[in-house]
Protein backbone atom coordinates (compact mmCIF):
# COMPACT_ATOMS: atom_id res chain seq x y z
CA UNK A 1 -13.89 20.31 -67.43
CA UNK A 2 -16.80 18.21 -68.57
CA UNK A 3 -14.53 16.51 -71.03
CA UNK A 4 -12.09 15.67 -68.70
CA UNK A 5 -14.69 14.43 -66.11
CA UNK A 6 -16.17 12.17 -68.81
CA UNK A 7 -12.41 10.33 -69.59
CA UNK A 8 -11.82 10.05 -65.37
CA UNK A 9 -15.06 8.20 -65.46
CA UNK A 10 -15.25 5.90 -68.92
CA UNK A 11 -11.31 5.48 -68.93
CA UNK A 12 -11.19 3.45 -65.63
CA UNK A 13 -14.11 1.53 -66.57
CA UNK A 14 -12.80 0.06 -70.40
CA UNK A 15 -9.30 -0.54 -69.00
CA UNK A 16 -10.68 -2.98 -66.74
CA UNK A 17 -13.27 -4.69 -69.18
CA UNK A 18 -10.06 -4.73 -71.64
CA UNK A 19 -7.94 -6.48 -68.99
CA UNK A 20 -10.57 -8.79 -68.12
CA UNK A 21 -11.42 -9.84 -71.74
CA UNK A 22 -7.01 -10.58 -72.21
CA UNK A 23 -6.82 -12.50 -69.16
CA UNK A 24 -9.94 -14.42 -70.11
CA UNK A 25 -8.45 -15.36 -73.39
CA UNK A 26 -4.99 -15.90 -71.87
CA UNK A 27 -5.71 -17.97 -69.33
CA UNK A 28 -9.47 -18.97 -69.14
CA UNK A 29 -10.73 -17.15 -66.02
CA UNK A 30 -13.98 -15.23 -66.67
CA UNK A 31 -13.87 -12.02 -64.62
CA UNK A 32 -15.88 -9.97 -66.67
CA UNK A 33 -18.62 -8.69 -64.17
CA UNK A 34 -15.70 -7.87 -61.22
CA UNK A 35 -13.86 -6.26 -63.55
CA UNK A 36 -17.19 -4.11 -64.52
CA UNK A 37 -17.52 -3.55 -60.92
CA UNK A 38 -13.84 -2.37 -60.34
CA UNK A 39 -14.10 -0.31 -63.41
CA UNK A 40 -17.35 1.66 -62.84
CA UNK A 41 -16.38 2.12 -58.84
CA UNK A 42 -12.79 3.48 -59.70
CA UNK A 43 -14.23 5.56 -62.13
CA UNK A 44 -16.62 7.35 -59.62
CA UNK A 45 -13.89 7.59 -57.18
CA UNK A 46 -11.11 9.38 -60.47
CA UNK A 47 -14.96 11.50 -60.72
CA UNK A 48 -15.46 12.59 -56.97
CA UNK A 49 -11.23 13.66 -56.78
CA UNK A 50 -11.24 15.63 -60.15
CA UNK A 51 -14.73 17.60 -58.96
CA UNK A 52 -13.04 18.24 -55.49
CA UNK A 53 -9.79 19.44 -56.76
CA UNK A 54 -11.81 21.56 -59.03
CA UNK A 55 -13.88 22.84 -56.29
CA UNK A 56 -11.04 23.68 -54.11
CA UNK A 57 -9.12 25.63 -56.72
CA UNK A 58 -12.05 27.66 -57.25
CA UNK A 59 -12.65 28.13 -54.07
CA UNK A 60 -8.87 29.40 -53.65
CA UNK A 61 -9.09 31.73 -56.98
CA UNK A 62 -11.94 33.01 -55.47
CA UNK A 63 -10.37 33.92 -52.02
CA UNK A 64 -8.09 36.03 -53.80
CA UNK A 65 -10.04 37.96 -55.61
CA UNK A 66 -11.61 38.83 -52.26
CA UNK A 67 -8.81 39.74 -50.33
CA UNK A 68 -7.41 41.76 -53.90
CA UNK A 69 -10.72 43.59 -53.69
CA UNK A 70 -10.60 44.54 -50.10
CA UNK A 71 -7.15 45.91 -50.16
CA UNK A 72 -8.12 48.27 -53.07
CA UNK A 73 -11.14 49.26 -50.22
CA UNK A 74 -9.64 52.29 -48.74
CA UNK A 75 -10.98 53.84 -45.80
CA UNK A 76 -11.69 57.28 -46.22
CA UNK A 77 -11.00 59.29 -42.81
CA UNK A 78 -12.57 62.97 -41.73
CA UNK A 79 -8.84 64.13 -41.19
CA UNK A 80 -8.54 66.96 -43.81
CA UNK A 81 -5.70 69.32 -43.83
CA UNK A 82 -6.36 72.52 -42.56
CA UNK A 83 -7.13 75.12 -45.27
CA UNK A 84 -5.83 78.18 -45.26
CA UNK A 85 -7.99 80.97 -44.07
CA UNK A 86 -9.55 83.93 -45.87
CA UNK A 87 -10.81 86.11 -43.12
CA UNK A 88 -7.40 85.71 -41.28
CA UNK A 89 -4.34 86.57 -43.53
CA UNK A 90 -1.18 85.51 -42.54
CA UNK A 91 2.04 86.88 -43.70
């Protein structure tokens, strides 16, 4: 998780200072600091949806569990069958 986290965040961010640097040296506009800004602010955003997607599945897994454990919950009721009585044979 933390690795993945770490490559949504720094991935954005050195696609965008690579792009910048090949369009400077194609075609002589300097966008470096933008291109920073773009990078850093998409990487928070890739951050923010990978923690929430995270979060919910967690969430869900742990939903289950709950609803697993309270169908193994069984009520126990005071209806016993009758016994059979020793004083009073039956034939």
């Amino acid at each position: 998780m933390v690795t993945g986290l770490g490559f949504s965040v720094i991935a954005p961010v050195t696609l965008c200072i690579y792009i910048a640097y090949w369009i400077k040296r194609t075609y002589g506009f300097d966008i470096f600091f933008p291109a920073i800004i773009l990078g850093i602010l998409s990487g928070i955003l890739s951050a923010y949806k990978s923690v929430c997607y995270f979060l919910n599945k967690v969430k869900e897994e742990d939903k289950k569990i709950l609803e697993e454990r309270s169908k193994k919950v069984v009520k126990q009721t005071a209806n016993n069958p009758k016994k059979k009585s020793r004083i009073f044979k039956e034939d």
